[in-house]
C-alpha atoms as a PDB file:
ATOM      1  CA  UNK A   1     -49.504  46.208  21.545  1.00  0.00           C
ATOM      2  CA  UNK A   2     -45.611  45.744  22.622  1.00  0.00           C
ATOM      3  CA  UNK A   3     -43.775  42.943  22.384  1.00  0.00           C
ATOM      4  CA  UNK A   4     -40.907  42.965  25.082  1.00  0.00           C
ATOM      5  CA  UNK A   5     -37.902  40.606  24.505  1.00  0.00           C
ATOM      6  CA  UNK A   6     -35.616  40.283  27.360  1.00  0.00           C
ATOM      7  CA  UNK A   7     -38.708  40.633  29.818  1.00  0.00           C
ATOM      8  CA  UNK A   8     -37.139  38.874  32.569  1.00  0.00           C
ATOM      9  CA  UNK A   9     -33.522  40.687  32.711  1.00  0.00           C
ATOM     10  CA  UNK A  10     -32.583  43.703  34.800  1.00  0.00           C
ATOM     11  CA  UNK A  11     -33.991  45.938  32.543  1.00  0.00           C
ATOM     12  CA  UNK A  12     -36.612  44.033  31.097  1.00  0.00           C
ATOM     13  CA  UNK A  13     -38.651  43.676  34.309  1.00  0.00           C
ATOM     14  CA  UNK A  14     -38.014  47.174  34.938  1.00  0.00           C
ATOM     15  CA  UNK A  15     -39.825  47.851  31.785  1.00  0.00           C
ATOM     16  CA  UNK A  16     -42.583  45.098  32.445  1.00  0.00           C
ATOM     17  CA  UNK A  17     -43.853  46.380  36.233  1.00  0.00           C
ATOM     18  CA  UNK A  18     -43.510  49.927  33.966  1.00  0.00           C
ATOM     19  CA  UNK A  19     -45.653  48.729  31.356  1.00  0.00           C
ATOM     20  CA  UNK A  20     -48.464  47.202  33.834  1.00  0.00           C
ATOM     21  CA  UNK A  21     -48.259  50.206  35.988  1.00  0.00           C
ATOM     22  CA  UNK A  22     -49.275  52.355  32.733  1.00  0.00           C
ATOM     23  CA  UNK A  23     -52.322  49.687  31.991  1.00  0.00           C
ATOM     24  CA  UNK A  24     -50.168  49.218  28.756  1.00  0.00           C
ATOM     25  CA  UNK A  25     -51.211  46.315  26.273  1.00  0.00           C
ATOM     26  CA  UNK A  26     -47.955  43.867  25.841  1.00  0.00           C
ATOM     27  CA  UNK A  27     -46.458  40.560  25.712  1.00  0.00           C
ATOM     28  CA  UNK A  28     -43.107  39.312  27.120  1.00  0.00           C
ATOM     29  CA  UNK A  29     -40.747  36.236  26.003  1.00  0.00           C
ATOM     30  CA  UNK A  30     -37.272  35.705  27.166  1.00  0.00           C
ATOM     31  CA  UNK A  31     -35.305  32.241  26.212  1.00  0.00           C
ATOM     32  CA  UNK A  32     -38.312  30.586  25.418  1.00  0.00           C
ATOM     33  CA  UNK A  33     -38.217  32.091  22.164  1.00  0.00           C
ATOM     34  CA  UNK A  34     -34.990  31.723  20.529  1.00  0.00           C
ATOM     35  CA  UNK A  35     -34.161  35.438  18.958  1.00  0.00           C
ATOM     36  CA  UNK A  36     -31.628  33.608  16.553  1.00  0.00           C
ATOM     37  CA  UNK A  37     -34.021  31.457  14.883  1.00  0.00           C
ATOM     38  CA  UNK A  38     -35.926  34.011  12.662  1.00  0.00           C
ATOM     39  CA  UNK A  39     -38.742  31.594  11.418  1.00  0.00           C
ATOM     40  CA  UNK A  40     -39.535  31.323  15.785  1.00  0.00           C
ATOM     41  CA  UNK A  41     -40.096  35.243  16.099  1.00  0.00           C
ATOM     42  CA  UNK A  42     -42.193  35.369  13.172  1.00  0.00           C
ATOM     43  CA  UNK A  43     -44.163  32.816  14.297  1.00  0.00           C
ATOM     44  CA  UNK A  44     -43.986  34.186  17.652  1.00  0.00           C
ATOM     45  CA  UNK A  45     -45.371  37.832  16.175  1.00  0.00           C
ATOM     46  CA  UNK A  46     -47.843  35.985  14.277  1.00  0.00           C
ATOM     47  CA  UNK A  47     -49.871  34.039  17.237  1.00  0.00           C
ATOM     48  CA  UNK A  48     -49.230  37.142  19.434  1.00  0.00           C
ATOM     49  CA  UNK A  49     -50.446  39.660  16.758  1.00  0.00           C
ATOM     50  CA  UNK A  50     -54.103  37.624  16.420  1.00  0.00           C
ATOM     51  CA  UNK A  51     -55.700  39.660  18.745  1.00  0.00           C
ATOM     52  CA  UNK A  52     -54.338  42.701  19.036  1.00  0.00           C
ATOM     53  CA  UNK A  53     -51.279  44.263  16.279  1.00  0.00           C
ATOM     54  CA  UNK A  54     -47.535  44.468  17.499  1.00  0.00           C
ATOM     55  CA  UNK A  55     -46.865  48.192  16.875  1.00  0.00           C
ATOM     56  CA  UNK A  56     -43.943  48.091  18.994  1.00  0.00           C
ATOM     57  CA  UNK A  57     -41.194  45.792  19.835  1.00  0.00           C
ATOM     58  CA  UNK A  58     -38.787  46.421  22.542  1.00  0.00           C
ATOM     59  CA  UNK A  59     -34.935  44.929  22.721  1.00  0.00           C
ATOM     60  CA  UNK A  60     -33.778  44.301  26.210  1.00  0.00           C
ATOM     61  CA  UNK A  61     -32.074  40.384  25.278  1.00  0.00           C
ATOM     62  CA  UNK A  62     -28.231  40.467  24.790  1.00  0.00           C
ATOM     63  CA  UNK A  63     -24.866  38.666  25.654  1.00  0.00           C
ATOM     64  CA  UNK A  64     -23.231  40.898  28.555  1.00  0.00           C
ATOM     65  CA  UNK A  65     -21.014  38.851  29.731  1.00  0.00           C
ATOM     66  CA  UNK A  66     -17.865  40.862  28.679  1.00  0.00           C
ATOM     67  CA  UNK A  67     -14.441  38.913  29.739  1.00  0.00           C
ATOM     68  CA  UNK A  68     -16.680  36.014  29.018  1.00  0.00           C
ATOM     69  CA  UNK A  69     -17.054  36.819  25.241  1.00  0.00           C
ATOM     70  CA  UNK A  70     -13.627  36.843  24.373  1.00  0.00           C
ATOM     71  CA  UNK A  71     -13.584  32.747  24.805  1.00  0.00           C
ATOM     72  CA  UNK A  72     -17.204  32.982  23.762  1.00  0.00           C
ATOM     73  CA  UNK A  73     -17.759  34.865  20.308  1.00  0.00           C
ATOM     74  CA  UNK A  74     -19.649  32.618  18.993  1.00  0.00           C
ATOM     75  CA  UNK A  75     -22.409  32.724  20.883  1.00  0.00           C
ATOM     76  CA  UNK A  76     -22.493  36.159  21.385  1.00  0.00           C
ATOM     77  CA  UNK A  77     -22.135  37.443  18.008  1.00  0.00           C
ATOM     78  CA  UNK A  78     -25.456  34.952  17.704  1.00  0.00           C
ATOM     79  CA  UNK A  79     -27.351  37.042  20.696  1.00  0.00           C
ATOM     80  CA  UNK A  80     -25.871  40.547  19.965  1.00  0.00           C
ATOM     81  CA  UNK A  81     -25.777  40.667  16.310  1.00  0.00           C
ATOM     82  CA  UNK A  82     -27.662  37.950  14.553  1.00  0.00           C
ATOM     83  CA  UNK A  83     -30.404  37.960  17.187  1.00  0.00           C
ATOM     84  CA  UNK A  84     -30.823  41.953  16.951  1.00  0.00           C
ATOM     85  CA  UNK A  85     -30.291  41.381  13.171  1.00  0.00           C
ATOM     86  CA  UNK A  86     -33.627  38.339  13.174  1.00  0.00           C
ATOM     87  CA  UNK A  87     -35.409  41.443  15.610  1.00  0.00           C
ATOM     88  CA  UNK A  88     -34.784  44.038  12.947  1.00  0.00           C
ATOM     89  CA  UNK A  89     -36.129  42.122  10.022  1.00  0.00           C
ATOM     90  CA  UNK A  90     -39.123  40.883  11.680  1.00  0.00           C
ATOM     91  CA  UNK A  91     -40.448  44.249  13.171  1.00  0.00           C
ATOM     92  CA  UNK A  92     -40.009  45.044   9.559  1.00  0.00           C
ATOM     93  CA  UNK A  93     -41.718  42.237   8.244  1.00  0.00           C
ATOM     94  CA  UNK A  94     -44.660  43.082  10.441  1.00  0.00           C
ATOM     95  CA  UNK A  95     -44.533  47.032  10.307  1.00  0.00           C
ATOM     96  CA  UNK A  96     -43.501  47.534  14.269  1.00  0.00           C
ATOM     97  CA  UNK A  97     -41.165  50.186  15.728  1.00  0.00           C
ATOM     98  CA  UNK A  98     -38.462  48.656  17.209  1.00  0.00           C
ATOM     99  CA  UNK A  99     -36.635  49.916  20.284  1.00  0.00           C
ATOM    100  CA  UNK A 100     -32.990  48.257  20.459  1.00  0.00           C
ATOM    101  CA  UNK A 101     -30.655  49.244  23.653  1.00  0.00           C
ATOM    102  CA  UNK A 102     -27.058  48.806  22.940  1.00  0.00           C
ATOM    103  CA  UNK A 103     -23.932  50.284  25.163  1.00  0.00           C
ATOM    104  CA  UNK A 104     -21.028  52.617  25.346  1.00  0.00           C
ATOM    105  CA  UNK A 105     -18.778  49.704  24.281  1.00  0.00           C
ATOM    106  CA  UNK A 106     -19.542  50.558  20.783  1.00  0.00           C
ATOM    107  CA  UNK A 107     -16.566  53.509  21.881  1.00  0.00           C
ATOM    108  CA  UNK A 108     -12.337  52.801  22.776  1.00  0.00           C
ATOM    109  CA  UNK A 109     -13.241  54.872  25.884  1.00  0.00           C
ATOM    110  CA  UNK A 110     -10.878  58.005  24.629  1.00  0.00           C
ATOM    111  CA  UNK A 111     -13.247  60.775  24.767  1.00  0.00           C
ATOM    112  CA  UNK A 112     -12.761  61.500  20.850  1.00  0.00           C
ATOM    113  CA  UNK A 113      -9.752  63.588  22.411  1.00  0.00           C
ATOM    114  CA  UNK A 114      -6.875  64.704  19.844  1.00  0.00           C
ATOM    115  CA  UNK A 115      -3.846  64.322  21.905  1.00  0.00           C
ATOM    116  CA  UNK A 116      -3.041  66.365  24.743  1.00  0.00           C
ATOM    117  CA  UNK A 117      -6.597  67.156  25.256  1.00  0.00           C
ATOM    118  CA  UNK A 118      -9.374  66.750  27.368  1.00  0.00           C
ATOM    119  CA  UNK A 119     -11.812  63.963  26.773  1.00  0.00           C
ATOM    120  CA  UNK A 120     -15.329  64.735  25.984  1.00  0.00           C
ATOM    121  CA  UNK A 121     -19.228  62.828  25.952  1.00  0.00           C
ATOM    122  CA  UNK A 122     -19.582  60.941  23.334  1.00  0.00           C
ATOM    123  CA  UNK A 123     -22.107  62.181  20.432  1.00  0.00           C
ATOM    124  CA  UNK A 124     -24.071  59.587  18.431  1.00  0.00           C
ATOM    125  CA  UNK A 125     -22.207  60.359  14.970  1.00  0.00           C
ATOM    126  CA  UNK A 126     -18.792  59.926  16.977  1.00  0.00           C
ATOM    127  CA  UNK A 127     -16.743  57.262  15.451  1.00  0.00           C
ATOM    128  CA  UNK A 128     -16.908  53.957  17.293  1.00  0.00           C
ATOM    129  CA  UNK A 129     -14.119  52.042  18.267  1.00  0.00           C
ATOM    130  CA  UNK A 130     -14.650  48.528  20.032  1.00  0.00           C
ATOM    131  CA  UNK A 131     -11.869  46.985  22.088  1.00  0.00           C
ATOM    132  CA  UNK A 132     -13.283  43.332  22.590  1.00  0.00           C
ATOM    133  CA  UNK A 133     -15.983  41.260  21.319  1.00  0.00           C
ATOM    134  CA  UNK A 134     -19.032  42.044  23.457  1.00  0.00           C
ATOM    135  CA  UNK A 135     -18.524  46.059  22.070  1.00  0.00           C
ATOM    136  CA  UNK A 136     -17.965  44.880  18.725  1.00  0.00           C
ATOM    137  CA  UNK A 137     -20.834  42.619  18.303  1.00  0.00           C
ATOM    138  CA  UNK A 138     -23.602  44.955  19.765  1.00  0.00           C
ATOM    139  CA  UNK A 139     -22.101  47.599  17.542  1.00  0.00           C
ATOM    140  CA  UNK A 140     -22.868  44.847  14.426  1.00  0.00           C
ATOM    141  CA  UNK A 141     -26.302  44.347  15.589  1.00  0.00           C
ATOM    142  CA  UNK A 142     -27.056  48.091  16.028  1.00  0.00           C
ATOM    143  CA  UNK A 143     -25.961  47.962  12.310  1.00  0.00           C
ATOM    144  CA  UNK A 144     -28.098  45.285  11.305  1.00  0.00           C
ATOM    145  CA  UNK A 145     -31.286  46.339  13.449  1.00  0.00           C
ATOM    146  CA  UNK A 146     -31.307  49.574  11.359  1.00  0.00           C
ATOM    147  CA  UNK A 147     -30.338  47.898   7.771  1.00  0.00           C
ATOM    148  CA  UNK A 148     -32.672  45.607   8.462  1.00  0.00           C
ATOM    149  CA  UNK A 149     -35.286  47.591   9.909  1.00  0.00           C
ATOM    150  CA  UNK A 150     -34.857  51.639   9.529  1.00  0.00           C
ATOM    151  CA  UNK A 151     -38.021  52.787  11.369  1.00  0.00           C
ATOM    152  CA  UNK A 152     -35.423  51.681  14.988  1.00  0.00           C
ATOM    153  CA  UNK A 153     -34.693  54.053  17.752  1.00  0.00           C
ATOM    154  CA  UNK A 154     -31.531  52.148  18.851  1.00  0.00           C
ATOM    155  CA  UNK A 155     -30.505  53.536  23.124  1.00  0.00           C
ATOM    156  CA  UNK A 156     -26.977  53.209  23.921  1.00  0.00           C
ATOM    157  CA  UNK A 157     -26.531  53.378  27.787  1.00  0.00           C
ATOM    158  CA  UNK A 158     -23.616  52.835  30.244  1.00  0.00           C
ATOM    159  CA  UNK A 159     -23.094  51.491  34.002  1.00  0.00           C
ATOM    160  CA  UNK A 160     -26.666  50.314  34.019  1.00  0.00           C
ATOM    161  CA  UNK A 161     -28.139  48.930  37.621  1.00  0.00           C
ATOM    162  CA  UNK A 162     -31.397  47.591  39.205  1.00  0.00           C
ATOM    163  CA  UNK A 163     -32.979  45.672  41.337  1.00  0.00           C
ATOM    164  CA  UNK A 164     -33.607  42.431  38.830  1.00  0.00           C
ATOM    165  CA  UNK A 165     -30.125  41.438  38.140  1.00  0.00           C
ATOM    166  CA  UNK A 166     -26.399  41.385  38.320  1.00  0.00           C
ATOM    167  CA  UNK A 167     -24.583  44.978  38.341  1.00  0.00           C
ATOM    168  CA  UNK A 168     -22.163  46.912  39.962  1.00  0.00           C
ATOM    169  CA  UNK A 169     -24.225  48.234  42.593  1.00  0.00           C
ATOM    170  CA  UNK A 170     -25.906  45.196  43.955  1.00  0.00           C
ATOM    171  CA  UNK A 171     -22.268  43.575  44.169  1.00  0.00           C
ATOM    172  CA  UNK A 172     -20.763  46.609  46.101  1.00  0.00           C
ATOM    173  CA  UNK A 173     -23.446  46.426  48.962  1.00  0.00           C
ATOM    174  CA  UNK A 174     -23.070  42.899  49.062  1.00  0.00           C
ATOM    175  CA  UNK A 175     -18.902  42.950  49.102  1.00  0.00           C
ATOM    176  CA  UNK A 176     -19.351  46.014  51.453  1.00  0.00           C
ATOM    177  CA  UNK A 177     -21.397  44.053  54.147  1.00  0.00           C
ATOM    178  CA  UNK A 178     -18.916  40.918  53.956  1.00  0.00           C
ATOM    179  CA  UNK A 179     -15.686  42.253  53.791  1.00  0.00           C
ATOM    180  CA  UNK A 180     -13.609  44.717  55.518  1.00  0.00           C
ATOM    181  CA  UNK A 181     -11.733  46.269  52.855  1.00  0.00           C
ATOM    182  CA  UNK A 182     -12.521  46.455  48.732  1.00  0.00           C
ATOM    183  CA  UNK A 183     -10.468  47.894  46.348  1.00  0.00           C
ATOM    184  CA  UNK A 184     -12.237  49.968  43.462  1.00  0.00           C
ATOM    185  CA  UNK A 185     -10.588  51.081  40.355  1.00  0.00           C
ATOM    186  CA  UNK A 186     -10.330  55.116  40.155  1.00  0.00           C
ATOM    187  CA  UNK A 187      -9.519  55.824  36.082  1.00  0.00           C
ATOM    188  CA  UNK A 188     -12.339  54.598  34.659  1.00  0.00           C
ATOM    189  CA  UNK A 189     -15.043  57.435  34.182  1.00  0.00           C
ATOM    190  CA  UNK A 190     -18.291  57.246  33.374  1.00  0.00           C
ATOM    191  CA  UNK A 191     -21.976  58.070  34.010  1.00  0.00           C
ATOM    192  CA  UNK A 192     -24.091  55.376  36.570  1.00  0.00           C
ATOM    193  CA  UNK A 193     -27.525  54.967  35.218  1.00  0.00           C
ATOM    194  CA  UNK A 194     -30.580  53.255  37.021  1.00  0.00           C
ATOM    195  CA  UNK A 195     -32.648  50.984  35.061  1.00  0.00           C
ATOM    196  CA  UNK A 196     -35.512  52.472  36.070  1.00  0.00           C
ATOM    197  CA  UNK A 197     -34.648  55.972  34.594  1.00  0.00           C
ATOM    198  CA  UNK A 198     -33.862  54.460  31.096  1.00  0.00           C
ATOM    199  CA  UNK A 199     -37.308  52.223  31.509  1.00  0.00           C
ATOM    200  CA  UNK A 200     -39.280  55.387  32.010  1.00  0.00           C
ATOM    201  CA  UNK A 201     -37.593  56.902  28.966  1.00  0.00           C
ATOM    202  CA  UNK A 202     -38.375  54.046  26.771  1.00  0.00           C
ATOM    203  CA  UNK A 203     -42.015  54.521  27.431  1.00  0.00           C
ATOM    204  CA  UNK A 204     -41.724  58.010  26.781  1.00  0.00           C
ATOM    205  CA  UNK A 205     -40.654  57.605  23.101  1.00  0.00           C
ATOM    206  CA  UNK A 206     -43.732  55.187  22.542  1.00  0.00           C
ATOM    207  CA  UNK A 207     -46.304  57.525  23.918  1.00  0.00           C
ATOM    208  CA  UNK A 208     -44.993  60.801  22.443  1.00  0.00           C
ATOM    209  CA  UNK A 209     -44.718  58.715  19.125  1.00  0.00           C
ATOM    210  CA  UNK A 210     -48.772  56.688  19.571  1.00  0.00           C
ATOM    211  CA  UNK A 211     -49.913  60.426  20.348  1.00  0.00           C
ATOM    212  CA  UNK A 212     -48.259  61.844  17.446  1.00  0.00           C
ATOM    213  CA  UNK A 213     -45.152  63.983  18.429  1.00  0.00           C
ATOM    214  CA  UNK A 214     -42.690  62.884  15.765  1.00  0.00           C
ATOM    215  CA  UNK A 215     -39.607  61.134  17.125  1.00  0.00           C
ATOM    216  CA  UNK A 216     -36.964  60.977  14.425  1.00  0.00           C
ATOM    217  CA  UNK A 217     -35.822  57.071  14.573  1.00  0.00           C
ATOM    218  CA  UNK A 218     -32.221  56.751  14.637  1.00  0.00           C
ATOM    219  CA  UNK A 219     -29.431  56.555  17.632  1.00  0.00           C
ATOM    220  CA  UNK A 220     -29.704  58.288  20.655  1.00  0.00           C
ATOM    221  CA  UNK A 221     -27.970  57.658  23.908  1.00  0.00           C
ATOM    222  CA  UNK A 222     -29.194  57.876  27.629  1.00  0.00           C
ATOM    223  CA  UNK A 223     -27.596  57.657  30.611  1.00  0.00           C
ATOM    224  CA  UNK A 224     -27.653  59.507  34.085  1.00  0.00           C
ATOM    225  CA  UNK A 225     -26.674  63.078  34.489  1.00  0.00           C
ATOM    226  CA  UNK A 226     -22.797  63.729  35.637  1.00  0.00           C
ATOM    227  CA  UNK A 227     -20.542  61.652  35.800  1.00  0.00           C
ATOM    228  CA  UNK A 228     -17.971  60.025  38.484  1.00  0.00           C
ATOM    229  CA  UNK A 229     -14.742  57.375  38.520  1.00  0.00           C
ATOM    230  CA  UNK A 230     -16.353  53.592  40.027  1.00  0.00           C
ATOM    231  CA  UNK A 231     -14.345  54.252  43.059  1.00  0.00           C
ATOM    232  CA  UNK A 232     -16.103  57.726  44.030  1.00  0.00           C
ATOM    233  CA  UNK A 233     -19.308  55.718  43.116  1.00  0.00           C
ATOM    234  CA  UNK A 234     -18.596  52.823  45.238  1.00  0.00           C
ATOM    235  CA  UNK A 235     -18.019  55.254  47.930  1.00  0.00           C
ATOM    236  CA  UNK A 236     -21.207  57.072  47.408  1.00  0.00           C
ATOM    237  CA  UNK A 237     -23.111  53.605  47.423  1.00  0.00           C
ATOM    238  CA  UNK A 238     -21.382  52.943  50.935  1.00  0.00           C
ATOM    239  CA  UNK A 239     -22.488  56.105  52.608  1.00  0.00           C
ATOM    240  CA  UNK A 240     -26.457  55.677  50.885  1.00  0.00           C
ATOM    241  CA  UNK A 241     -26.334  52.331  52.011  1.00  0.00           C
ATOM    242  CA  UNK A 242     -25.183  52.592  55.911  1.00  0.00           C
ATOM    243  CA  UNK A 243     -27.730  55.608  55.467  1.00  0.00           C
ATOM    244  CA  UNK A 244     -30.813  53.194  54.697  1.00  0.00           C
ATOM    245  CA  UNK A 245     -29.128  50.381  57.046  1.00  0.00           C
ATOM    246  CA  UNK A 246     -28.476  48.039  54.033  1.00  0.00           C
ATOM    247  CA  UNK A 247     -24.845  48.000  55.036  1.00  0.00           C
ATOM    248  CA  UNK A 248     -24.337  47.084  58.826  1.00  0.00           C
ATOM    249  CA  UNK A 249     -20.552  47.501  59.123  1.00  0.00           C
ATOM    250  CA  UNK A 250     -17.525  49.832  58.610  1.00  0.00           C
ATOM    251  CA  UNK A 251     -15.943  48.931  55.428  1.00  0.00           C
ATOM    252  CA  UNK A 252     -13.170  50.607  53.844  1.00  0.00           C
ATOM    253  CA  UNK A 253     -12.630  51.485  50.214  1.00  0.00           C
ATOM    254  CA  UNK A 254      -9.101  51.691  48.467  1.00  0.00           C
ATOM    255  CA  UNK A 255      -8.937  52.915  44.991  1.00  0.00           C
ATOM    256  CA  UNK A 256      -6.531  51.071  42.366  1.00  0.00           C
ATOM    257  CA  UNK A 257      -5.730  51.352  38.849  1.00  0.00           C
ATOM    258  CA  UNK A 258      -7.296  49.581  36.101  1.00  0.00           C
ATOM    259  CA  UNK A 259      -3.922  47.643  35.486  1.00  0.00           C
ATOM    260  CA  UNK A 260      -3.986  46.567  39.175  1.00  0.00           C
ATOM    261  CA  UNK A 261      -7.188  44.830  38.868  1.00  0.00           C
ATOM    262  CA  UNK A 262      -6.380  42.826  35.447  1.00  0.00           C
ATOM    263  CA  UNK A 263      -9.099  41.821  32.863  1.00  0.00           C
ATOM    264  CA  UNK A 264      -9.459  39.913  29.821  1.00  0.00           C
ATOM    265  CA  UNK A 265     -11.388  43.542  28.170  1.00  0.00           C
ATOM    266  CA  UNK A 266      -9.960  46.672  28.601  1.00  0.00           C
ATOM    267  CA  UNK A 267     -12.311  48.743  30.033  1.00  0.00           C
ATOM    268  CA  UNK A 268     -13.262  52.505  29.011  1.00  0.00           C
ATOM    269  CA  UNK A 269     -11.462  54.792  30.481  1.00  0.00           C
ATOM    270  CA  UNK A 270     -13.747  57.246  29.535  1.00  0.00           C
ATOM    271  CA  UNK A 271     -17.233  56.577  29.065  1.00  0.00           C
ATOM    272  CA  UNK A 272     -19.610  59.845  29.203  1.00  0.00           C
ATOM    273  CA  UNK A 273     -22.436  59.996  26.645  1.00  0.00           C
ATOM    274  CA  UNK A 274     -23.539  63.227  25.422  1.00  0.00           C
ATOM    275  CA  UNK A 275     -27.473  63.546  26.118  1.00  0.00           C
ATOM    276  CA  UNK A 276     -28.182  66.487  24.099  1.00  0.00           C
ATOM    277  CA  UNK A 277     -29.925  64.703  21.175  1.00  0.00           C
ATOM    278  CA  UNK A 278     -32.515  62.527  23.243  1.00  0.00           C
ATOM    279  CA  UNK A 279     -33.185  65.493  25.734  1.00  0.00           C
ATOM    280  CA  UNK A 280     -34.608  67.610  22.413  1.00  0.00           C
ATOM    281  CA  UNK A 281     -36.165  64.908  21.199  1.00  0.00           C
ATOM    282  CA  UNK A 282     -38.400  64.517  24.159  1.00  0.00           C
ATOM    283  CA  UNK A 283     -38.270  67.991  26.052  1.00  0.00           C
ATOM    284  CA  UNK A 284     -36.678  65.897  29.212  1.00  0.00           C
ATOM    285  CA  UNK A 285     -34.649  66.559  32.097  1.00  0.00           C
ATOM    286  CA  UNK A 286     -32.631  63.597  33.523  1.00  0.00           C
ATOM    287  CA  UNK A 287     -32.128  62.930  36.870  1.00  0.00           C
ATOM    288  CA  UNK A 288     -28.851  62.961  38.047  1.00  0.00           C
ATOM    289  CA  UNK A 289     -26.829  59.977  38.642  1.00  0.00           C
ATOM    290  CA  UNK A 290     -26.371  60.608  42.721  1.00  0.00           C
ATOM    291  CA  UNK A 291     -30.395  61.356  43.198  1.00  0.00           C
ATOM    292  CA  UNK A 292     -31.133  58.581  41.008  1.00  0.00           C
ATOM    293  CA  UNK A 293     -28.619  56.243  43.782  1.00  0.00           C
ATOM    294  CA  UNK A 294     -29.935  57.471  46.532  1.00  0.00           C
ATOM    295  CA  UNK A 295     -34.237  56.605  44.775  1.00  0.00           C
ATOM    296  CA  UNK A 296     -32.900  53.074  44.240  1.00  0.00           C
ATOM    297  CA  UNK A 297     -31.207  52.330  47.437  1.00  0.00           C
ATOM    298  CA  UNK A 298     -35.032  53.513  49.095  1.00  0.00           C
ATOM    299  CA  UNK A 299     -36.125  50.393  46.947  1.00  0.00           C
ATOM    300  CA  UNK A 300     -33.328  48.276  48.336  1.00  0.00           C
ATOM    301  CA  UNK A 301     -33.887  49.225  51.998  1.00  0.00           C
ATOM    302  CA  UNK A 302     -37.610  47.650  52.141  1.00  0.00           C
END
């Protein structure tokens, strides 16, 4: 059986109608078990576990607030690290596979680039680099989750959206059907990825592993093919969107720098993640980033 933590967040729903589509055994909590008190997941497992044996757990709760956390640390180093850190130990305790997603915030957003060069994806053994406090504390739990618990597949993903929460998407049809004008920054790069997409990934490394095609555990990152600045994106959502009649007006989109639109974070500039390692791992092919946008808008239009 899984145990899904986080079921009721963008992704975690995702991965719940995913689950019940695939007539897949689970259980799902979200704030009604506190993943910082240790002694409530184990008795959590325990009850759950009865019946049927937790063989997987699945990570989907964090703080992701990211301005937020910089007047906030404490309580998200409590979600992203000690919470992943309480995960960890009791998968271990009670011999599960954990699946932990974490984000490209673990990186500056520099590409790895000596100077003068070009940028380029980031690989799983590149060095990290957080600039704020929501990158730095998901980059101590991903620590933690595989001290703690070494038989992890931690999934670091970027510009994640859906139709179950908050994200950049779901904001730009809304802004784009009130207003006549947005502004969109155009130097930050990076690769859009649909919740969906990662969800159906995540089940893939359970089923290859249940049917016995060895999965090394370890870090691996996912994200939509290509990549594009969040002002060509926005644009891209426009067009899908008057396409599907979600968006009912003209609206016109004006790209800015990052300094023009200030924050408390500085965001990545550059924030491709190299695929190469999860592709071989499960003999995939990822949909691209613009296919993927046009699937989900489909899902928005009924």
């Amino acid at each position: 059986m899984i145990w899904l933590i986080g079921n009721k967040g963008m992704l975690g729903t995702e991965i719940s109608l995913l689950l019940k589509k695939h007539d897949c055994a689970f259980t799902g909590t979200d704030r009604e078990i506190d993943i910082t008190d240790v002694k409530a997941l184990a008795e959590y497992a325990q009850n759950a576990g009865r019946d049927k044996k937790i063989t997987w757990i699945i990570n989907c709760a964090a703080y992701t607030a990211v301005d937020k956390a910089e007047d906030d640390e404490k309580n998200c180093r409590r979600l992203n690290q000690l919470g992943a850190a309480n995960i960890g130990e009791c998968a271990n305790r009670i011999k599960a596979k954990l699946i932990h997603v974490s984000t490209d915030y673990v990186f500056d957003g520099q590409g790895n680039a000596a100077s003068g060069e070009q940028p380029r994806p980031y690989r799983e053994d590149d060095r990290t680099n957080p600039t704020g406090v929501y990158g730095l504390t998901k980059l101590e739990g991903e620590l933690d989750v595989m001290k703690n618990n070494p038989d992890s597949f931690i999934i670091r993903t970027s510009w994640l959206y859906g139709k179950h929460g908050g994200n950049f998407v779901h904001t730009m049809l809304r802004l784009m059907n009130e207003r006549n004008e947005i502004n969109v920054v155009n130097d930050q790069r990076g690769s859009p990825t649909w919740a969906f997409d990662l969800a159906c990934v995540i089940l893939k490394i359970i089923k290859n592993s249940d049917n016995g095609k060895e999965i090394p555990c370890g870090i691996y990152h996912f994200s939509d093919e290509g990549n594009i600045s969040w002002f060509d994106f926005a644009k891209e959502i426009y067009i899908e969107g008057r396409m599907a009649g979600i968006i009912k007006k003209d609206c016109h989109i004006v790209p800015c720098s990052s300094a023009e639109y200030p924050a408390r974070v500085k965001r990545p500039a550059y924030s491709v993640l190299d695929k190469s390692k999860i592709k071989a791992a499960l003999q995939i092919d990822i949909p691209s980033w613009d296919k993927s946008l046009k699937e989900y808008i489909k899902t928005c239009a009924f």
